[in-house]
Protein backbone atom coordinates (compact mmCIF):
# COMPACT_ATOMS: atom_id res chain seq x y z
CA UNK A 1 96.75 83.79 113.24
CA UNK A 2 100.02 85.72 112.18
CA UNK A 3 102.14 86.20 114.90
CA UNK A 4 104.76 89.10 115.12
CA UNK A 5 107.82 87.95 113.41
CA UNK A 6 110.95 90.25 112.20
CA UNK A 7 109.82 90.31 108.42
CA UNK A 8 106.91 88.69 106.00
CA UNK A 9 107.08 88.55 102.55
CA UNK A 10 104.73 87.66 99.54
CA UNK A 11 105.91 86.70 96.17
CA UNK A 12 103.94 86.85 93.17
CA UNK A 13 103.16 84.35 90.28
CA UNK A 14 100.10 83.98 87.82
CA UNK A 15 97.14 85.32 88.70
CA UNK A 16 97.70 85.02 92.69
CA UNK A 17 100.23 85.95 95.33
CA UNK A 18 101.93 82.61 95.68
CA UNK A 19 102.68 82.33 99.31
CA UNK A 20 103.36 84.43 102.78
CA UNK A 21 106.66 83.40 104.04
CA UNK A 22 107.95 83.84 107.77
CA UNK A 23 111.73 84.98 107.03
CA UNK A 24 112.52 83.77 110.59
CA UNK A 25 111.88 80.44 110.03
CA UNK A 26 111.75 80.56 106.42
CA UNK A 27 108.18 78.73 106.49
CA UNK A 28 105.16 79.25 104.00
CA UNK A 29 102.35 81.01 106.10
CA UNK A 30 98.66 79.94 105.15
CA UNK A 31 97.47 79.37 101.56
CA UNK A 32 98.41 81.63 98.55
CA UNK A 33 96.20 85.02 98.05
CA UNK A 34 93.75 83.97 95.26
CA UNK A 35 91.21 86.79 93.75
CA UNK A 36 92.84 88.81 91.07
CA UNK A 37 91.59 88.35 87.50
CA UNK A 38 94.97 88.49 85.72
CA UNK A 39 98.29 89.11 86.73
CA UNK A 40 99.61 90.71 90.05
CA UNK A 41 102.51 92.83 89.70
CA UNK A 42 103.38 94.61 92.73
CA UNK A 43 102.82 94.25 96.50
CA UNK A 44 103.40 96.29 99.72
CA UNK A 45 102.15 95.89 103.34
CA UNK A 46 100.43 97.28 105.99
CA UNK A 47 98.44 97.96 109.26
CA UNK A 48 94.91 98.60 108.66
CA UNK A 49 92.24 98.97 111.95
CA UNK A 50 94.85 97.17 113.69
CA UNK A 51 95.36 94.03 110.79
CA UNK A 52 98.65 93.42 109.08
CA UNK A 53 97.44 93.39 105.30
CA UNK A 54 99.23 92.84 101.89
CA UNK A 55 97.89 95.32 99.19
CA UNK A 56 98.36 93.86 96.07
CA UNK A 57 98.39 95.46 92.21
CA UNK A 58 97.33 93.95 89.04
CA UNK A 59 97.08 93.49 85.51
CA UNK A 60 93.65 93.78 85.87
CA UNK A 61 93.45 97.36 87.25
CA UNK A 62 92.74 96.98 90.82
CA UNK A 63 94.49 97.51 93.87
CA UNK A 64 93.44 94.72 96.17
CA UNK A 65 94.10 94.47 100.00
CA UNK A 66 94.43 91.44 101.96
CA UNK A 67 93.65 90.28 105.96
CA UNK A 68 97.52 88.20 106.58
CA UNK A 69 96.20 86.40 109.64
CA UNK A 70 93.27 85.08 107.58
CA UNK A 71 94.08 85.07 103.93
CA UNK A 72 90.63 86.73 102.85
CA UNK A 73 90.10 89.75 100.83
CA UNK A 74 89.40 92.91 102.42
CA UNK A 75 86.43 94.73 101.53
CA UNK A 76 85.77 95.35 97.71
CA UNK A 77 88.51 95.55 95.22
CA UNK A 78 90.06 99.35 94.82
CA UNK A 79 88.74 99.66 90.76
CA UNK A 80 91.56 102.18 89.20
CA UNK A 81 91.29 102.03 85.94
CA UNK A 82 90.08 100.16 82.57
CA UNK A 83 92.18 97.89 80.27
CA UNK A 84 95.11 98.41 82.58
CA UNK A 85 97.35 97.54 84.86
CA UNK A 86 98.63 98.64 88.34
CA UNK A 87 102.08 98.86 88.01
CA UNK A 88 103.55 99.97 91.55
CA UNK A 89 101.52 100.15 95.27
CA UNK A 90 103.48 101.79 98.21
CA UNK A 91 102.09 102.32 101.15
CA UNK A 92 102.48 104.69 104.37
CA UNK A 93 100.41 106.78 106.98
CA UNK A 94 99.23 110.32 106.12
CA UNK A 95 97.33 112.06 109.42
CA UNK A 96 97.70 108.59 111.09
CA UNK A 97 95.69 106.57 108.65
CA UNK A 98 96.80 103.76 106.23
CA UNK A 99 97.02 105.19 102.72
CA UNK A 100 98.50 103.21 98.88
CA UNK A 101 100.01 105.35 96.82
CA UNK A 102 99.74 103.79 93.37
CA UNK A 103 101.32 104.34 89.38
CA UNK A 104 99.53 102.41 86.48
CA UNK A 105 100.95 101.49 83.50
CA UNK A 106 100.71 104.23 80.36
CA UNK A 107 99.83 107.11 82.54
CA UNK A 108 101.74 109.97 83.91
CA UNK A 109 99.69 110.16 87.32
CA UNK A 110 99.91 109.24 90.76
CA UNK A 111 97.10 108.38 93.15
CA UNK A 112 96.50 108.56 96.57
CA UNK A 113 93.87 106.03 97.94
CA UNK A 114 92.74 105.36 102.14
CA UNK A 115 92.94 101.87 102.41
CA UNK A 116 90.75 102.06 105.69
CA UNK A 117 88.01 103.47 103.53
CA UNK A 118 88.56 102.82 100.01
CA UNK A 119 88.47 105.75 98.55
CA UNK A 120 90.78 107.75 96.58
CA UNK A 121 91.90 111.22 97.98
CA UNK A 122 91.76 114.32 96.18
CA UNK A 123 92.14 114.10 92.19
CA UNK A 124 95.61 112.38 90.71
CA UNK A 125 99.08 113.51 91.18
CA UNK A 126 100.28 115.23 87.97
CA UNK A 127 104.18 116.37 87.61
CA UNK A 128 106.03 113.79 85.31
CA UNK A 129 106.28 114.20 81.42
CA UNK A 130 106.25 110.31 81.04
CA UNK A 131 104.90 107.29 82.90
CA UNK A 132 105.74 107.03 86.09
CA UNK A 133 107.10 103.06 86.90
CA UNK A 134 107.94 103.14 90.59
CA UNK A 135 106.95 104.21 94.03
CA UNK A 136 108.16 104.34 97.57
CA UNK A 137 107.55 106.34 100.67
CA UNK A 138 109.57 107.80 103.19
CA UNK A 139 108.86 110.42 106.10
CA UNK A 140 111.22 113.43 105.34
CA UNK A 141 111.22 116.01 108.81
CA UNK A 142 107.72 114.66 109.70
CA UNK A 143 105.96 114.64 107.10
CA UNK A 144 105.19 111.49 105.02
CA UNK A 145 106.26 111.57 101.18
CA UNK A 146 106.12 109.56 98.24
CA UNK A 147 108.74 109.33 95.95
CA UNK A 148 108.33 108.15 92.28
CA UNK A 149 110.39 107.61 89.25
CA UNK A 150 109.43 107.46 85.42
CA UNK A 151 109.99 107.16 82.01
CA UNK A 152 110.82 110.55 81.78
CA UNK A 153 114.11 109.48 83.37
CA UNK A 154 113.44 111.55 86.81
CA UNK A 155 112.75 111.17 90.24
CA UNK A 156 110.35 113.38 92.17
CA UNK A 157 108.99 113.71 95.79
CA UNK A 158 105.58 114.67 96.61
CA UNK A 159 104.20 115.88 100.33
CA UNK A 160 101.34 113.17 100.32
CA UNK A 161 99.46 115.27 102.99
CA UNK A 162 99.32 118.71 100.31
CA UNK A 163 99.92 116.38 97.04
CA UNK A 164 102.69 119.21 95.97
CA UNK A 165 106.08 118.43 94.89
CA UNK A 166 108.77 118.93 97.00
CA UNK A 167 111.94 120.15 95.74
CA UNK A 168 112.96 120.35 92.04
CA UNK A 169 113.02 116.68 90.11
CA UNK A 170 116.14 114.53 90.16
CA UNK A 171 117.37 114.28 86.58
CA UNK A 172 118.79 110.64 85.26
CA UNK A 173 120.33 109.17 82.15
CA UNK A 174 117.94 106.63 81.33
CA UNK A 175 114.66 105.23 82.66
CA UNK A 176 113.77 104.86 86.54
CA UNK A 177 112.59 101.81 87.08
CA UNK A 178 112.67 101.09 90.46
CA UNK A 179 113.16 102.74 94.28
CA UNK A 180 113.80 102.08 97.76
CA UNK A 181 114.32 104.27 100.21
CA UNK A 182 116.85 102.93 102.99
CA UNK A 183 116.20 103.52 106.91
CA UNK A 184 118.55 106.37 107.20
CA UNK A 185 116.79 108.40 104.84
CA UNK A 186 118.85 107.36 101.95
CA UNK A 187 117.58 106.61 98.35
CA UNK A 188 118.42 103.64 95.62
CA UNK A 189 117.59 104.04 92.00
CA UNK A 190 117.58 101.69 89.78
CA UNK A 191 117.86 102.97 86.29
CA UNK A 192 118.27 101.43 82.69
CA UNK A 193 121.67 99.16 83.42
CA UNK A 194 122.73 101.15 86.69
CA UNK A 195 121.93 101.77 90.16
CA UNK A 196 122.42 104.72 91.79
CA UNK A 197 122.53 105.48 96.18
CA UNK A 198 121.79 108.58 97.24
CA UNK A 199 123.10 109.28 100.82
CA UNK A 200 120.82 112.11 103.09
CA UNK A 201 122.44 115.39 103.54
């Protein structure tokens, strides 16, 4: 069973999540995540009904999530979309249940999906003029956001409980193709050759 520990991680390779390691002791927990059909591309974590779970996006279009203490899948795959590929999964708590807020490859969208009970909420997130590469979530004054970044070399924050953008875009020189969001509130962007840190006001 996984016992509380100051960090987990999961690292991906082939068509499988290669391994759950205990950063404490820097040990490989259980067997690698096996179930995808091609190959998994992003990964986040969570609590669902009281399990710490890995939800996992691939190459072949589904968002899946996965039981840490015992390795097995979770429930049916989340299907997204045809011929495609999920290409970032954050995850967070929007009226005090577990939600993944997911970009695929090639489309300008973002969705919204309850991981307790696998189903998408409300219709897709539409806002950026390009494909949208990277997620992350952060509470902002209560209220639990996501914040994504695109091809279309911006970075924009949506209130996941109204699915309306917050604020005007944050306008880059190249591509965003990654986020995090720091503990104080901060942001780092990663875009073409550069990364950028933006401190909270």
């Amino acid at each position: 069973m996984t016992k509380p520990r100051p960090c987990l991680r999961a690292w991906m390779g082939g068509w499988w999540i290669r391994g759950v390691w205990d950063l404490a002791v820097g040990e490989q927990v259980g067997e690698p995540l096996t179930g995808h059909n091609d190959l998994v591309g992003s990964v986040a974590t969570a609590v669902v009904e009281g399990r710490p779970v890995a939800v996992t996006g691939g190459a072949d279009g589904t968002v899946r999530v996965w039981d840490l203490a015992t390795g097995q899948q979770v429930g049916d795959p989340l299907y997204i979309v045809d011929d495609n590929w999920v290409r970032a999964v954050a995850t967070t708590l929007v009226d005090g249940r577990p939600v993944a807020v997911i970009a695929v490859y090639g489309d300008k969208a973002v969705r919204v999906w309850d991981l307790a009970t696998g189903r998408q909420i409300r219709e897709p997130v539409h806002g950026h003029d390009d494909w949208v590469w990277a997620v992350a979530t952060a509470v902002v004054d209560g209220c639990p956001v996501a914040v994504t970044g695109g091809h279309d070399n911006t970075v924009r924050v949506w209130d996941l409980a109204t699915g309306q953008q917050v604020g005007p875009e944050l306008m880059f020189s190249s591509e965003v193709w990654a986020l995090a969001v720091t503990p104080d509130g901060g942001l780092v962007v990663a875009f073409g050759q550069e990364v950028a840190v933006l401190c909270p006001r």
